[in-house]
C-alpha atoms as a PDB file:
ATOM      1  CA  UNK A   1      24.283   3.436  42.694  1.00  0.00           C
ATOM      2  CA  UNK A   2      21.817   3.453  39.768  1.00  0.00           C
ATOM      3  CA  UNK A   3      21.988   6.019  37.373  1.00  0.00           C
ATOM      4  CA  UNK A   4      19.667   8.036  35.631  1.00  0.00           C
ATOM      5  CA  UNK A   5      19.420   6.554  32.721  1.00  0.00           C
ATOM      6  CA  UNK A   6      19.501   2.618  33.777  1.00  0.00           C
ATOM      7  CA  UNK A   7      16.505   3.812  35.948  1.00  0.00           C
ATOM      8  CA  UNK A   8      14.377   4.579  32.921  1.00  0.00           C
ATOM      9  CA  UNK A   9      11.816   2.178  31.732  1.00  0.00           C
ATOM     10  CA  UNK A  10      11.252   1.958  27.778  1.00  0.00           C
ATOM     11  CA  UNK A  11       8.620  -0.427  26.750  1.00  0.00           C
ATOM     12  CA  UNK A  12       9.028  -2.263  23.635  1.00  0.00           C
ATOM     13  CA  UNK A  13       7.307  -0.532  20.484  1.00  0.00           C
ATOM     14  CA  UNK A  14       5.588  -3.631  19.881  1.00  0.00           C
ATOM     15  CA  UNK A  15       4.108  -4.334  23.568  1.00  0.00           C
ATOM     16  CA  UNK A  16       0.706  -5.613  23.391  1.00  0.00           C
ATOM     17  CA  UNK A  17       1.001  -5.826  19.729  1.00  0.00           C
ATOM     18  CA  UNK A  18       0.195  -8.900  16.803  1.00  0.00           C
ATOM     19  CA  UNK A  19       3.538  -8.322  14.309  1.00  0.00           C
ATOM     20  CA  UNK A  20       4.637 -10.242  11.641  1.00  0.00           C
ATOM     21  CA  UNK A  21       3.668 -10.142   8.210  1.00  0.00           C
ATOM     22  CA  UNK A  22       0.155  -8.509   7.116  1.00  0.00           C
ATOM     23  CA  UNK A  23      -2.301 -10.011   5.098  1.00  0.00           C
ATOM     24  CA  UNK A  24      -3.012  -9.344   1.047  1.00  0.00           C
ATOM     25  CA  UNK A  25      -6.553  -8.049   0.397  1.00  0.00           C
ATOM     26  CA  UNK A  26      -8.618 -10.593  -1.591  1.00  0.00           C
ATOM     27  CA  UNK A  27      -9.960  -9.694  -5.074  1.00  0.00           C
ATOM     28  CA  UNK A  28     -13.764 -10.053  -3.515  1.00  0.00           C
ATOM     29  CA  UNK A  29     -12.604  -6.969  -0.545  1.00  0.00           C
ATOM     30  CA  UNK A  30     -10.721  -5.101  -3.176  1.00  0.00           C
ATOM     31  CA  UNK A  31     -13.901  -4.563  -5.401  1.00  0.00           C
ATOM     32  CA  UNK A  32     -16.062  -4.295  -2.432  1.00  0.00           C
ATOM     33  CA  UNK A  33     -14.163  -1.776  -0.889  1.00  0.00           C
ATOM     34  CA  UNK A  34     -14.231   0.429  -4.443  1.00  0.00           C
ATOM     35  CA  UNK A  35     -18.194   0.662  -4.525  1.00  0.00           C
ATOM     36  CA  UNK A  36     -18.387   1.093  -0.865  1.00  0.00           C
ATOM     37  CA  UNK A  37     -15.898   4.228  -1.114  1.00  0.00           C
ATOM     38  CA  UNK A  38     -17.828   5.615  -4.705  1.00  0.00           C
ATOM     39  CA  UNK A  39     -21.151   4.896  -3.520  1.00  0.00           C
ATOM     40  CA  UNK A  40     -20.512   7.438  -0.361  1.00  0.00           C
ATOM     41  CA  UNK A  41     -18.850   9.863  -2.428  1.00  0.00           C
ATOM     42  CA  UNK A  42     -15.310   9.177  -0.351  1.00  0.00           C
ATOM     43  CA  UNK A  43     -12.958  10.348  -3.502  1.00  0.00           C
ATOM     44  CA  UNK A  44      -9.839  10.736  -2.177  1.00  0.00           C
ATOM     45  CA  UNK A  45      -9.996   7.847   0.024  1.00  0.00           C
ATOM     46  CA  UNK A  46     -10.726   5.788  -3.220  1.00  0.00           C
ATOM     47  CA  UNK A  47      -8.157   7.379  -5.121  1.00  0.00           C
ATOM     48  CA  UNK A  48      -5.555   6.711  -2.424  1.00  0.00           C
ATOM     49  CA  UNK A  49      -6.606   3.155  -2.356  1.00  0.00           C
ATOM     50  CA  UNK A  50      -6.453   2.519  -6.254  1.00  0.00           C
ATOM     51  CA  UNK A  51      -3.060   4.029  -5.797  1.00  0.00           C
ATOM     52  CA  UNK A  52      -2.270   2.147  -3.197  1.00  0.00           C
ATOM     53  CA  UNK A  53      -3.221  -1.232  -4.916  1.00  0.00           C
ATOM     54  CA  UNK A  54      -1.455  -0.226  -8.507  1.00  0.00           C
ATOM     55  CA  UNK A  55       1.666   1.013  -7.190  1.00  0.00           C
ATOM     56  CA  UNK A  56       2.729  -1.599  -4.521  1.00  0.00           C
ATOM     57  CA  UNK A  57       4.802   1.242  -2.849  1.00  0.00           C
ATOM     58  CA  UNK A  58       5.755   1.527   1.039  1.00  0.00           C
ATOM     59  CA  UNK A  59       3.374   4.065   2.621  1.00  0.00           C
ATOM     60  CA  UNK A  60       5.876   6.424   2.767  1.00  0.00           C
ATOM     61  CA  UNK A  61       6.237   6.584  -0.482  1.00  0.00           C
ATOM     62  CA  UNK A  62       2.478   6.286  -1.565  1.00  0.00           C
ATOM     63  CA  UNK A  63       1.969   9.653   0.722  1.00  0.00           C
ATOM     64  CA  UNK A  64       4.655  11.588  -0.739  1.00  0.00           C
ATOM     65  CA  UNK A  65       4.119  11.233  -4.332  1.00  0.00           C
ATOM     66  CA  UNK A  66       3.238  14.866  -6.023  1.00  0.00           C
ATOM     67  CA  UNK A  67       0.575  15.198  -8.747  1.00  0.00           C
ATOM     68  CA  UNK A  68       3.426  15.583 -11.526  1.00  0.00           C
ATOM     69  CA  UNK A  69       4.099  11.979 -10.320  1.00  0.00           C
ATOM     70  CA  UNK A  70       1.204  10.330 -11.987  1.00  0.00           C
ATOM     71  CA  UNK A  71       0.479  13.382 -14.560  1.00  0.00           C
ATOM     72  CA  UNK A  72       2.162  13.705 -18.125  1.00  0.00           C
ATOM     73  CA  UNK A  73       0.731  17.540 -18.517  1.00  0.00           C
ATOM     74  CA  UNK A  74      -2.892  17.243 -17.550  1.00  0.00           C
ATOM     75  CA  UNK A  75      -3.397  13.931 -18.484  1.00  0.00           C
ATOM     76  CA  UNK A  76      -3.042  10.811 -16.217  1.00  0.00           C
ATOM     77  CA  UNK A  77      -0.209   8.580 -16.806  1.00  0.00           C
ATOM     78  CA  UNK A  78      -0.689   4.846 -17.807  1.00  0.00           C
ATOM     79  CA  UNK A  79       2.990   4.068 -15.784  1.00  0.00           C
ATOM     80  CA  UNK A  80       5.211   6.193 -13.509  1.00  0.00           C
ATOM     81  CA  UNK A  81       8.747   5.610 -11.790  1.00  0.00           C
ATOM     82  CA  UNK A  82       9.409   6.964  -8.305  1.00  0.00           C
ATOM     83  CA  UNK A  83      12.364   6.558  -6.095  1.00  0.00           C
ATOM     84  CA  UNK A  84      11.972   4.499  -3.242  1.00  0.00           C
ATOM     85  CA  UNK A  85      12.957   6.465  -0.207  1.00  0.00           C
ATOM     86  CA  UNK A  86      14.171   3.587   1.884  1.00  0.00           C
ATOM     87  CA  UNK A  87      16.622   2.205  -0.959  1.00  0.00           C
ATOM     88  CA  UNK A  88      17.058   4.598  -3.057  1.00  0.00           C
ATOM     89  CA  UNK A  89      16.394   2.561  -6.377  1.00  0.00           C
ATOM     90  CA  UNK A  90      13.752   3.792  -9.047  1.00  0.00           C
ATOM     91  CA  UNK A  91      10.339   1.413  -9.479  1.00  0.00           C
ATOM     92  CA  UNK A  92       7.989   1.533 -12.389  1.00  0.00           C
ATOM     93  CA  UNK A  93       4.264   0.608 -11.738  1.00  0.00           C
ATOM     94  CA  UNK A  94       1.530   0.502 -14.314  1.00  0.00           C
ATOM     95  CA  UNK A  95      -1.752   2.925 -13.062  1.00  0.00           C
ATOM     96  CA  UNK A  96      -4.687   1.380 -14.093  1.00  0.00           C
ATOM     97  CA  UNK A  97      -7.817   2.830 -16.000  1.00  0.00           C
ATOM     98  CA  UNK A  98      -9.940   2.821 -12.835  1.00  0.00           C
ATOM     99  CA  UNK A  99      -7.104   4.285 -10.762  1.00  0.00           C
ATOM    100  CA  UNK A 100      -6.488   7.048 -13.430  1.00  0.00           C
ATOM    101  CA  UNK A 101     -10.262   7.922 -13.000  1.00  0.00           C
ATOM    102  CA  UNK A 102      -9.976   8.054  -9.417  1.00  0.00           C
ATOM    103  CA  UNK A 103      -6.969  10.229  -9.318  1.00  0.00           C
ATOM    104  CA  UNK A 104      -8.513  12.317 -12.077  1.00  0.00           C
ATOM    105  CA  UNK A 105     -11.524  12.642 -10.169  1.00  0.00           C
ATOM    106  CA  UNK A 106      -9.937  13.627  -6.815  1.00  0.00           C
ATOM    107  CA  UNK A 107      -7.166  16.032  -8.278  1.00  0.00           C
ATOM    108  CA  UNK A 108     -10.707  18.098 -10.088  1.00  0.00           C
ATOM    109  CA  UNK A 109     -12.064  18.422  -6.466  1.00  0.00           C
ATOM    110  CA  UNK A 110      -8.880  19.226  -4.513  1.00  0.00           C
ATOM    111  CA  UNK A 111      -8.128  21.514  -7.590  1.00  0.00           C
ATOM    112  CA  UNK A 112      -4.670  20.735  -7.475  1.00  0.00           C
ATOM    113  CA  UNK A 113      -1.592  21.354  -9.455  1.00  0.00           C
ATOM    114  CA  UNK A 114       1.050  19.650 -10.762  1.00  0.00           C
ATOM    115  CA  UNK A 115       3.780  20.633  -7.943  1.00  0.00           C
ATOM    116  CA  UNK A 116       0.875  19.620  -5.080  1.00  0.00           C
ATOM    117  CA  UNK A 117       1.453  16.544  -3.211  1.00  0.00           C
ATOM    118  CA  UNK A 118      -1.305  14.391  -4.465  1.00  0.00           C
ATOM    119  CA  UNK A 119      -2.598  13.751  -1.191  1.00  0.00           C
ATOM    120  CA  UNK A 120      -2.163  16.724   0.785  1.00  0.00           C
ATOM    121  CA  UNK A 121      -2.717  16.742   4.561  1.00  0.00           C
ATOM    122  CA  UNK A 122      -5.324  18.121   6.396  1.00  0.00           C
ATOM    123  CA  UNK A 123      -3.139  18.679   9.236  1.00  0.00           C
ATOM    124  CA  UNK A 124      -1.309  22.390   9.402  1.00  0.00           C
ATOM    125  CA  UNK A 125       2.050  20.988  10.429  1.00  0.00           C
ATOM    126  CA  UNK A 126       2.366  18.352   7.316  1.00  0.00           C
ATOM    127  CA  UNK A 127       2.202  19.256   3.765  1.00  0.00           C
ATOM    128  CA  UNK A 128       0.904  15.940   2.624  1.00  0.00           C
ATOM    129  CA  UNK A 129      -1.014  13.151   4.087  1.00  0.00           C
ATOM    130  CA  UNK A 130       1.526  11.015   6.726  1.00  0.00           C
ATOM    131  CA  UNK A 131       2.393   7.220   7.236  1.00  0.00           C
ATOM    132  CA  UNK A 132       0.376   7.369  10.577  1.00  0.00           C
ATOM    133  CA  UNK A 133      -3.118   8.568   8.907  1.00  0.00           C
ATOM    134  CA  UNK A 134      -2.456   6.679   6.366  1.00  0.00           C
ATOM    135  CA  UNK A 135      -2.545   3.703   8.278  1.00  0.00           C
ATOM    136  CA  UNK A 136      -5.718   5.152  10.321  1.00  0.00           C
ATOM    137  CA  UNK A 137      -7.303   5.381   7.359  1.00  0.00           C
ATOM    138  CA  UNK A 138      -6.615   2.058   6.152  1.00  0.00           C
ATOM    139  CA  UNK A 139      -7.642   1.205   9.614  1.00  0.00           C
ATOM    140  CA  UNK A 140     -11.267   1.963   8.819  1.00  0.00           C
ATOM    141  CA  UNK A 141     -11.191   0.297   5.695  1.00  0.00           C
ATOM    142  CA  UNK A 142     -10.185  -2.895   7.054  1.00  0.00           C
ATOM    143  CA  UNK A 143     -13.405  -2.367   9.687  1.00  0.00           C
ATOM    144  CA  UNK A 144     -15.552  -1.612   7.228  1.00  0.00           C
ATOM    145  CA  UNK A 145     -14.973  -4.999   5.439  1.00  0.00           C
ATOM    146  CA  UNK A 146     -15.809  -6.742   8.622  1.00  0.00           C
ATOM    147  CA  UNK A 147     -12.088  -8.055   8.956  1.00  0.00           C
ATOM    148  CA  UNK A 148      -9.614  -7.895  11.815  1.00  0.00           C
ATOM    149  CA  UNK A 149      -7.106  -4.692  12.025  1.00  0.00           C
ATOM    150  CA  UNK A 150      -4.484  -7.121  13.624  1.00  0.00           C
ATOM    151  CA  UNK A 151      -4.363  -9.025  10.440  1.00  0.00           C
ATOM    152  CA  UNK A 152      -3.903  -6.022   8.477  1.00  0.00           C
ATOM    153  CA  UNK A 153      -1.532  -2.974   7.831  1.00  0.00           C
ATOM    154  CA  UNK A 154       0.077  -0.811   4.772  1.00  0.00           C
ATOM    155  CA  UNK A 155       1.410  -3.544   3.999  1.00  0.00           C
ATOM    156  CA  UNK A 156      -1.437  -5.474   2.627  1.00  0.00           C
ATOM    157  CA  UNK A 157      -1.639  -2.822   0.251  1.00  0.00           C
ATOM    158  CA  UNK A 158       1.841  -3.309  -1.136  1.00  0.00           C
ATOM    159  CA  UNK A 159       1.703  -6.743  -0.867  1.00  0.00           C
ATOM    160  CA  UNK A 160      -1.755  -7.435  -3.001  1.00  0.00           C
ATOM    161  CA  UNK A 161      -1.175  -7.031  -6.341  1.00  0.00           C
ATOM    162  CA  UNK A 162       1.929  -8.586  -5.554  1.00  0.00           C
ATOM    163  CA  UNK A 163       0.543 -11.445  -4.453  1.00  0.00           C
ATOM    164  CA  UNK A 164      -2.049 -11.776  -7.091  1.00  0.00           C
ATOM    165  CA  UNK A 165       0.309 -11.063  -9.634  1.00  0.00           C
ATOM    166  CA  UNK A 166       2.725 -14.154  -8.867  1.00  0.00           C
ATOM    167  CA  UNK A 167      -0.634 -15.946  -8.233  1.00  0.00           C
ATOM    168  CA  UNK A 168      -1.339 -15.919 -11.479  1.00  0.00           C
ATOM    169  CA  UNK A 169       2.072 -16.246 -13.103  1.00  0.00           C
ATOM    170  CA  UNK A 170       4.558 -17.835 -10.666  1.00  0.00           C
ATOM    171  CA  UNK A 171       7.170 -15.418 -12.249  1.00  0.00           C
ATOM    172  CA  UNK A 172       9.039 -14.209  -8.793  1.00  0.00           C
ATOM    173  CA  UNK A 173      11.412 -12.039 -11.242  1.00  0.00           C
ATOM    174  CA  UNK A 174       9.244 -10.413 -12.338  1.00  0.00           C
ATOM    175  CA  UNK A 175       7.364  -9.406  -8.985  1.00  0.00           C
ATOM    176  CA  UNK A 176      10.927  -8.535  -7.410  1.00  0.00           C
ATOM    177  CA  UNK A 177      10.928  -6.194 -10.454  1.00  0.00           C
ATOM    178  CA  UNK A 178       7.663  -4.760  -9.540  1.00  0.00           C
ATOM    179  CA  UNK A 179       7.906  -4.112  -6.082  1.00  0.00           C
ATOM    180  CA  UNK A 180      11.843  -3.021  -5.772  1.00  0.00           C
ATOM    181  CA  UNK A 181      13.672  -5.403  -4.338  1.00  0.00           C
ATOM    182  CA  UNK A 182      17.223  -5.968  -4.620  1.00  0.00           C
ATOM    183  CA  UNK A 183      17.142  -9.464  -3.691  1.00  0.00           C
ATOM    184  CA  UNK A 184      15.194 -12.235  -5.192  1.00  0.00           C
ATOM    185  CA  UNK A 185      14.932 -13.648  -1.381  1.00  0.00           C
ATOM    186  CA  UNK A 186      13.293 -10.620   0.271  1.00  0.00           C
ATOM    187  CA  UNK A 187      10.955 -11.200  -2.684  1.00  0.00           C
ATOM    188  CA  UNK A 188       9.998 -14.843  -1.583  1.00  0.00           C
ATOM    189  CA  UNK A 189      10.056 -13.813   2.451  1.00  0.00           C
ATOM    190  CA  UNK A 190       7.489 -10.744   1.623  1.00  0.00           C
ATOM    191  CA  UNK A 191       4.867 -12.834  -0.322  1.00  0.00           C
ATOM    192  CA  UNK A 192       5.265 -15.460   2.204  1.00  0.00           C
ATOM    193  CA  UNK A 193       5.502 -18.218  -0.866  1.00  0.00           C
ATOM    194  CA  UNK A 194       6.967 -21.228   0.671  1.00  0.00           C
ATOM    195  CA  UNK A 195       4.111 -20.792   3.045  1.00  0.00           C
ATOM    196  CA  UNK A 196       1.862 -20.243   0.439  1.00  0.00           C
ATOM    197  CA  UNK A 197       2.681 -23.192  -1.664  1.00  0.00           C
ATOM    198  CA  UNK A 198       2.682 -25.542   0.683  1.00  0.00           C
ATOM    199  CA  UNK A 199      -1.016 -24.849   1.944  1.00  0.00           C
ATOM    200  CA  UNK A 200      -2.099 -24.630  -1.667  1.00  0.00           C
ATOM    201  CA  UNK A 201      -0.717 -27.736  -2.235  1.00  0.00           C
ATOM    202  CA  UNK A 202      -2.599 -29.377   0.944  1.00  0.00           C
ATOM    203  CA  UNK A 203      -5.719 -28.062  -0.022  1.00  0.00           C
ATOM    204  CA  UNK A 204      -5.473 -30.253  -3.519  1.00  0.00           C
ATOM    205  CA  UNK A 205      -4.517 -33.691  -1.836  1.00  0.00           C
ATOM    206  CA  UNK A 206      -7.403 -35.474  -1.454  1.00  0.00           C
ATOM    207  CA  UNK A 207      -7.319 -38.066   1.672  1.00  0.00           C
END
């Protein structure tokens, strides 16, 4: 005889879903998305992107982080350290100029203190912005650059800088540093560089 619970159907999370890994933003979308978002006045939205970019943290992280975070007093720090919540292991990330006039701007208009979460929900139940709107509102980003939402996640925001950064340098070391990890070989699976290299390659062999 069947049972109760052997009669229950769970779908798989990922039914109907594109997974595997998410695309980096491109310089060209990162700057185009920054005067879209100032030009219509969207400052916390541009302020959690900057972030976003600078800090290469997991969204869970990213929407957690308090105001005393990124603040020394009431001035804007040039690097902070936060715990990861999934390991457990401290990461330093350098804010940028531009970023520290975002949040600067945004924490003036939500008129927020130093214990506030720096992006505070607008939801009653949650005291700060969650991983779901987070990636709703990342959603609308990626539509409003004309690109594909299967292509793209919070990921891509951790990943860019990341990927720009060892771009530009080819120090992996130094980008495991940046972004956490514990191993130098989650480091190379997360940028996707064997992948990478091997296209870039290609695309310099003339035939």
């Amino acid at each position: 005889m069947e049972t109760p619970s052997s009669s229950v159907h769970h779908e798989p999370w990922n039914k109907g879903k594109i997974v595997g890994q998410k695309e980096p933003f491109k310089l060209k979308e990162i700057w185009a998305l920054r005067v879209h978002l100032q030009m219509q006045g969207r400052v916390r939205e541009l302020a959690l992107f900057n972030l976003g970019i600078d800090s290469k943290l997991r969204g869970c992280d990213l929407v957690a982080l308090k105001v005393r975070d990124v603040c020394h007093g009431d001035q804007l720090a040039a690097r902070a350290i936060v715990m990861q919540h999934k390991t457990q292991r401290p990461v330093q990330f350098e804010i940028t100029a531009a970023t520290r006039d975002a949040l600067q701007a945004w924490i003036q208009l939500a008129a927020l203190k130093s214990d506030d979460f720096l992006f505070p929900s607008r939801l009653h139940e949650s005291p700060h912005l969650g991983t779901r709107q987070y990636a709703r509102i990342l959603g609308h980003w990626v539509d409003e650059l004309g690109l594909d939402r299967a292509d793209y996640g919070t990921h891509s925001m951790r990943r860019t800088k990341a990927t720009l950064i060892y771009r530009r340098t080819k120090n992996l070391r130094a980008v495991q540093l940046l972004l956490g990890h514990s191993k130098l070989e989650s480091t190379v699976r997360y940028l996707g560089i064997e992948l990478d290299d091997a296209l870039e390659i290609a695309e310099q062999t003339e035939i």
